[in-house]
Protein backbone atom coordinates (compact mmCIF):
# COMPACT_ATOMS: atom_id res chain seq x y z
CA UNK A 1 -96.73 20.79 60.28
CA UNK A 2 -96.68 18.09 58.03
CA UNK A 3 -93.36 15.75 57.68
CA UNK A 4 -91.50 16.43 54.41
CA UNK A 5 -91.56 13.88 52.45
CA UNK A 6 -88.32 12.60 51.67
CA UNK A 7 -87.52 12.17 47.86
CA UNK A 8 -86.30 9.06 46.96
CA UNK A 9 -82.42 9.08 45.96
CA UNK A 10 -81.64 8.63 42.36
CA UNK A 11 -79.37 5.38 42.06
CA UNK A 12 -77.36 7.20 39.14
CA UNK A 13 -76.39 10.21 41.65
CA UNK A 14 -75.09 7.31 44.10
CA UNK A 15 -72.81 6.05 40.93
CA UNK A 16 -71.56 9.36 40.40
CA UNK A 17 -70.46 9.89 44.03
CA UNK A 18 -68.73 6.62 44.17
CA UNK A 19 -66.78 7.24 41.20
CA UNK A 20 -65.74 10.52 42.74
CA UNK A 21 -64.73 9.31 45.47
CA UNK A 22 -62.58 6.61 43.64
CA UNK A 23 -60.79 8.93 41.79
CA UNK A 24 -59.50 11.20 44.96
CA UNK A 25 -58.40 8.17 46.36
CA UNK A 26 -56.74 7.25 43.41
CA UNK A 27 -55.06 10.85 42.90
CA UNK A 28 -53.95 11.02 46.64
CA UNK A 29 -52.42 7.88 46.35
CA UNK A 30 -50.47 9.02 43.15
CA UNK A 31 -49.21 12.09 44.62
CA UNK A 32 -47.77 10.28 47.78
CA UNK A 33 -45.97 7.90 45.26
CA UNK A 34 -45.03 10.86 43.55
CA UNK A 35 -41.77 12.12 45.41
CA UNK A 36 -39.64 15.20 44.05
CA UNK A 37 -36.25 14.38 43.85
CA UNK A 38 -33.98 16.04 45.93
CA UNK A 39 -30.87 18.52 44.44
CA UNK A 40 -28.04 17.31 42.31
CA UNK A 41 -24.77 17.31 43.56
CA UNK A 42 -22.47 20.37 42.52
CA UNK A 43 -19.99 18.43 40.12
CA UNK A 44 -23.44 16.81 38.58
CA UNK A 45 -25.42 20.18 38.21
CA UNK A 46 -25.60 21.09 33.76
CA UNK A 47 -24.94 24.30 34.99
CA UNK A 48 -21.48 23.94 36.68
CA UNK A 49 -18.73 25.26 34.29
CA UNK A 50 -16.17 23.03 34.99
CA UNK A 51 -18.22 20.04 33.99
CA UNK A 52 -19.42 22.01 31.08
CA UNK A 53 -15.76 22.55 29.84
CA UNK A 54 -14.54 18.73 30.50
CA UNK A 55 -17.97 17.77 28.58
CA UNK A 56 -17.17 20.28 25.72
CA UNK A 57 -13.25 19.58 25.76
CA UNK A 58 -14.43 15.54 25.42
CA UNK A 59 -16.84 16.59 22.48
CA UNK A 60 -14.02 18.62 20.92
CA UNK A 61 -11.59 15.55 21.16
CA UNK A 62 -14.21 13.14 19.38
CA UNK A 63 -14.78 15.47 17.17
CA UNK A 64 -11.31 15.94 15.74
CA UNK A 65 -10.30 12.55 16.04
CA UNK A 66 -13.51 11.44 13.80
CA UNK A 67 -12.24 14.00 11.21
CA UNK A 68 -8.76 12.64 11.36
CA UNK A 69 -10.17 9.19 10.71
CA UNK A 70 -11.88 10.14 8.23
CA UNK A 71 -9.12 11.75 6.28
CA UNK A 72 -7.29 8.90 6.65
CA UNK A 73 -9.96 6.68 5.37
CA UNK A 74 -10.29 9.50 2.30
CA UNK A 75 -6.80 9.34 1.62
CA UNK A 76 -5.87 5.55 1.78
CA UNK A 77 -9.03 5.33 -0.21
CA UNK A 78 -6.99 7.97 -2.93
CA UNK A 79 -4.08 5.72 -3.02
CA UNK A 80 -5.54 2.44 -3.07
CA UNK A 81 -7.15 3.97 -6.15
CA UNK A 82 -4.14 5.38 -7.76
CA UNK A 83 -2.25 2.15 -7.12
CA UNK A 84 -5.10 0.54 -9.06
CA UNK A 85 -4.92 2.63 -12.10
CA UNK A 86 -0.94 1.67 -11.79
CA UNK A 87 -0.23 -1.33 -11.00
CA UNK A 88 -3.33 -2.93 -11.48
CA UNK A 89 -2.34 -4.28 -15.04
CA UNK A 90 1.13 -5.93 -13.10
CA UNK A 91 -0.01 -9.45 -14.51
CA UNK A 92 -1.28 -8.65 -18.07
CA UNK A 93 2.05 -6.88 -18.18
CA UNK A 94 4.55 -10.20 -16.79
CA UNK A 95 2.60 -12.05 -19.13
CA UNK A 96 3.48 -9.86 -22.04
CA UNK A 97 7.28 -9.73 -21.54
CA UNK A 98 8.05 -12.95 -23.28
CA UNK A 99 6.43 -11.80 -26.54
CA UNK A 100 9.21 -9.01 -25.95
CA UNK A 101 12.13 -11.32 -25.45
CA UNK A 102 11.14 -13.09 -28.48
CA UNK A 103 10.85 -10.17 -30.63
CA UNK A 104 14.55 -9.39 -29.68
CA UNK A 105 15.41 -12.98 -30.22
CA UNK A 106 14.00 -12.76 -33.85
CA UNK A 107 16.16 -9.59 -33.86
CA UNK A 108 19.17 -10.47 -32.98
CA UNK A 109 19.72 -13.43 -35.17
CA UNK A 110 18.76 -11.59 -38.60
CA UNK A 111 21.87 -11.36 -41.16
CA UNK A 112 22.56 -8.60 -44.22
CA UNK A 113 21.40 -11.87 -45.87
CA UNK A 114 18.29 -12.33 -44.06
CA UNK A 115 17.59 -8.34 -44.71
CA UNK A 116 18.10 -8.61 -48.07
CA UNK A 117 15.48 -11.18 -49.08
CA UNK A 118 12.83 -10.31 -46.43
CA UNK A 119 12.99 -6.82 -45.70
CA UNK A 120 9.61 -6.00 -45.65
CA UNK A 121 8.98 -8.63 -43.21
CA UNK A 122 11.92 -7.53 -40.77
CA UNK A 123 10.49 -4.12 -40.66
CA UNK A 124 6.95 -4.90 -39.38
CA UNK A 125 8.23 -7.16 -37.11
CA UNK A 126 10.83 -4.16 -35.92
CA UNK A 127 7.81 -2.03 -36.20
CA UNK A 128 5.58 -4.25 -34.29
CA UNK A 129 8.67 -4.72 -31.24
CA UNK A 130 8.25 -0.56 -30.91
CA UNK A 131 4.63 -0.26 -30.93
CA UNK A 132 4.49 -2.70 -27.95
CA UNK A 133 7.57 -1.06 -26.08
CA UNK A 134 5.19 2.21 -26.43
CA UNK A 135 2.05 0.73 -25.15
CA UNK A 136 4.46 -0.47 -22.29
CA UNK A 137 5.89 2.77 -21.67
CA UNK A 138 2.09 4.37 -22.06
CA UNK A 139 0.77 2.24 -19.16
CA UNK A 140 4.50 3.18 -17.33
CA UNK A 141 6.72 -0.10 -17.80
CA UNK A 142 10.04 0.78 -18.56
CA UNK A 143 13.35 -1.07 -19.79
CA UNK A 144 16.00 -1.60 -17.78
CA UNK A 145 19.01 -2.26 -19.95
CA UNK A 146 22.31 -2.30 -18.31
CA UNK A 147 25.55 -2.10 -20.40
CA UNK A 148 28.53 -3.68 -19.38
CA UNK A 149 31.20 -1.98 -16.79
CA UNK A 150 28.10 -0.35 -14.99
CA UNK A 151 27.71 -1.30 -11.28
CA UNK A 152 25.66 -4.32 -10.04
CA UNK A 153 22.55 -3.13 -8.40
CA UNK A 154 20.81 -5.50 -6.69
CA UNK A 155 17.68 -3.35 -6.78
CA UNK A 156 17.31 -3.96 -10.16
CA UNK A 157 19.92 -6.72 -11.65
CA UNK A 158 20.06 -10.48 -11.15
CA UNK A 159 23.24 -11.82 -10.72
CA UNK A 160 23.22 -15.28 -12.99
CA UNK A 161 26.79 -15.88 -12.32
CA UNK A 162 29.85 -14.76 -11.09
CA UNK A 163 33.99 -14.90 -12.70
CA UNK A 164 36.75 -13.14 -12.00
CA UNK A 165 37.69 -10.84 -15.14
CA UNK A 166 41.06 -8.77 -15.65
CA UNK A 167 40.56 -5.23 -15.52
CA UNK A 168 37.28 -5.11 -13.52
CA UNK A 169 36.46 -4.21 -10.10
CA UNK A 170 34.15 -6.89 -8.25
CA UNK A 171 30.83 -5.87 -8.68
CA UNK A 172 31.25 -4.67 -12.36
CA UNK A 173 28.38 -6.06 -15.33
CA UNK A 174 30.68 -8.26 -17.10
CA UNK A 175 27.90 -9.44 -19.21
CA UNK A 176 23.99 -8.84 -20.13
CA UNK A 177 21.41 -12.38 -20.64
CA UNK A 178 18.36 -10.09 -20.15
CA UNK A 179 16.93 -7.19 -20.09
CA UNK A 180 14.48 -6.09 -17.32
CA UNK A 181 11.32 -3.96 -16.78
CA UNK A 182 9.83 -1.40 -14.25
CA UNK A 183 6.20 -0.56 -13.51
CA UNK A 184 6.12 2.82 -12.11
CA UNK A 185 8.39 2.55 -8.79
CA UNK A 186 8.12 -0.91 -9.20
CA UNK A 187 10.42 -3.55 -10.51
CA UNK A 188 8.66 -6.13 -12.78
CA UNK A 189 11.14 -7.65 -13.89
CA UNK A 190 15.08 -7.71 -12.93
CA UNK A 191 17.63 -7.59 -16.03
CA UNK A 192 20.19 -10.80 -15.92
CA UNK A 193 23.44 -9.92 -15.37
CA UNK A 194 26.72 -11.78 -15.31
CA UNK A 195 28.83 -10.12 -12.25
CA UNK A 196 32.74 -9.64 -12.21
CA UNK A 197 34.77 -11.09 -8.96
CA UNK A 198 37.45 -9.15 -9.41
CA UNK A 199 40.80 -9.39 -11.53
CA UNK A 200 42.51 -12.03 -10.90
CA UNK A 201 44.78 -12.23 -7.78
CA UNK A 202 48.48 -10.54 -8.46
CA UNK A 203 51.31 -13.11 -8.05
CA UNK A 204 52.72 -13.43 -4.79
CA UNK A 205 56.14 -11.91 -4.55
CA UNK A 206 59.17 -14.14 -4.14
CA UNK A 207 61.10 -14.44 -0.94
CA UNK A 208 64.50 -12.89 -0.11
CA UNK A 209 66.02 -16.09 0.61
CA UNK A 210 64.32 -17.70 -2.78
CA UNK A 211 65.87 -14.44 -4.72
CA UNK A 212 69.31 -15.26 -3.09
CA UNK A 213 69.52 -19.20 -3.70
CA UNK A 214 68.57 -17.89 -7.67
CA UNK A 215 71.30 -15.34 -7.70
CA UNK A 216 73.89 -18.00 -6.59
CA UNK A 217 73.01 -20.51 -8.06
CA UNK A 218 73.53 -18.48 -11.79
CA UNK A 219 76.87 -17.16 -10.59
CA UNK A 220 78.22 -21.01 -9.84
């Protein structure tokens, strides 16, 4: 029988085989590196429902105190902006009193005389003094004019001086300098006030003895 002749191996199958071979090791050795964790512990397990409750109750507790920071923020944002609107114009509005005090100044000093040859002029200038006490009221600044016998309040008066006055209690307006301003719950400016001390001190009475020496001394 003749000897089979053995075919000559293709280099390109050889290739093939050692590539194969390559990648089993390759996969064997990633599966031994490959371990499977073991099992949780029972507190750590998603599905235990105690941890599920602390995890929700936590969530819950975030949650509401996000939303109470946030209304917070929304409504010290609302006030900021109303204080603003309000007081915002506090120095334009300092800065206008003195045009007030002088219009009263002008006021005060203006005679039947005066009236009688410039009356047209006094009255703009009296209508001018109310226009700008309206725009002052408008924007929510407000007089404060005390009258005398009301009671000092330091809240809102300026005590210039002090004097004792008969017929007053200590404490009583005696006397206004200047009036004063609010801007909404605000004061702007105080009036100036003269204060009473008191009446003055009753005279001490006299002594028995003193009252005795008088009566004997007429009667000699």
């Amino acid at each position: 029988m003749a000897q089979e002749q053995k075919k000559p191996r293709d280099p390109q199958d050889h290739g093939d085989h050692e590539a194969s071979h390559h990648d089993d090791v390759a996969v064997a050795e990633a599966e031994a590196h490959n371990v499977e964790p073991g099992p949780l512990p029972e507190d750590a397990r998603p599905d235990d429902p105690e941890a599920l409750r602390a995890e929700v109750a936590e969530l819950k507790d975030r949650l509401l105190r996000a939303l109470a920071d946030a209304e917070n923020i929304r409504k010290r944002a609302d006030r900021d902006r109303r204080d603003a609107e309000q007081y915002g114009i506090t120095r334009f509005a300092r800065d206008l009193l003195p045009v007030h005090d002088n219009f009263e100044r002008a006021m005060k000093v203006v005679t039947d005389e005066t009236r009688a040859v410039a009356g047209p002029l006094l009255e703009g200038i009296e209508l001018t003094q109310k226009e700008l006490v309206g725009a002052l009221a408008k924007h929510g600044i407000r007089k404060i004019a005390p009258e005398k016998g009301e009671r000092f309040d330091p809240k809102l008066h300026q005590a210039m001086f002090e004097a004792p006055v008969p017929g007053t209690k200590a404490g009583d307006i005696i006397e206004v300098m200047g009036e004063g301003f609010t801007i909404g719950e605000r004061l702007l400016r105080p009036a100036q006030v003269g204060v009473s001390a008191g009446g003055p001190a009753a005279p001490a009475p006299k002594a028995e003895d003193e009252t005795a020496a008088d009566g004997d001394g007429k009667g000699a």
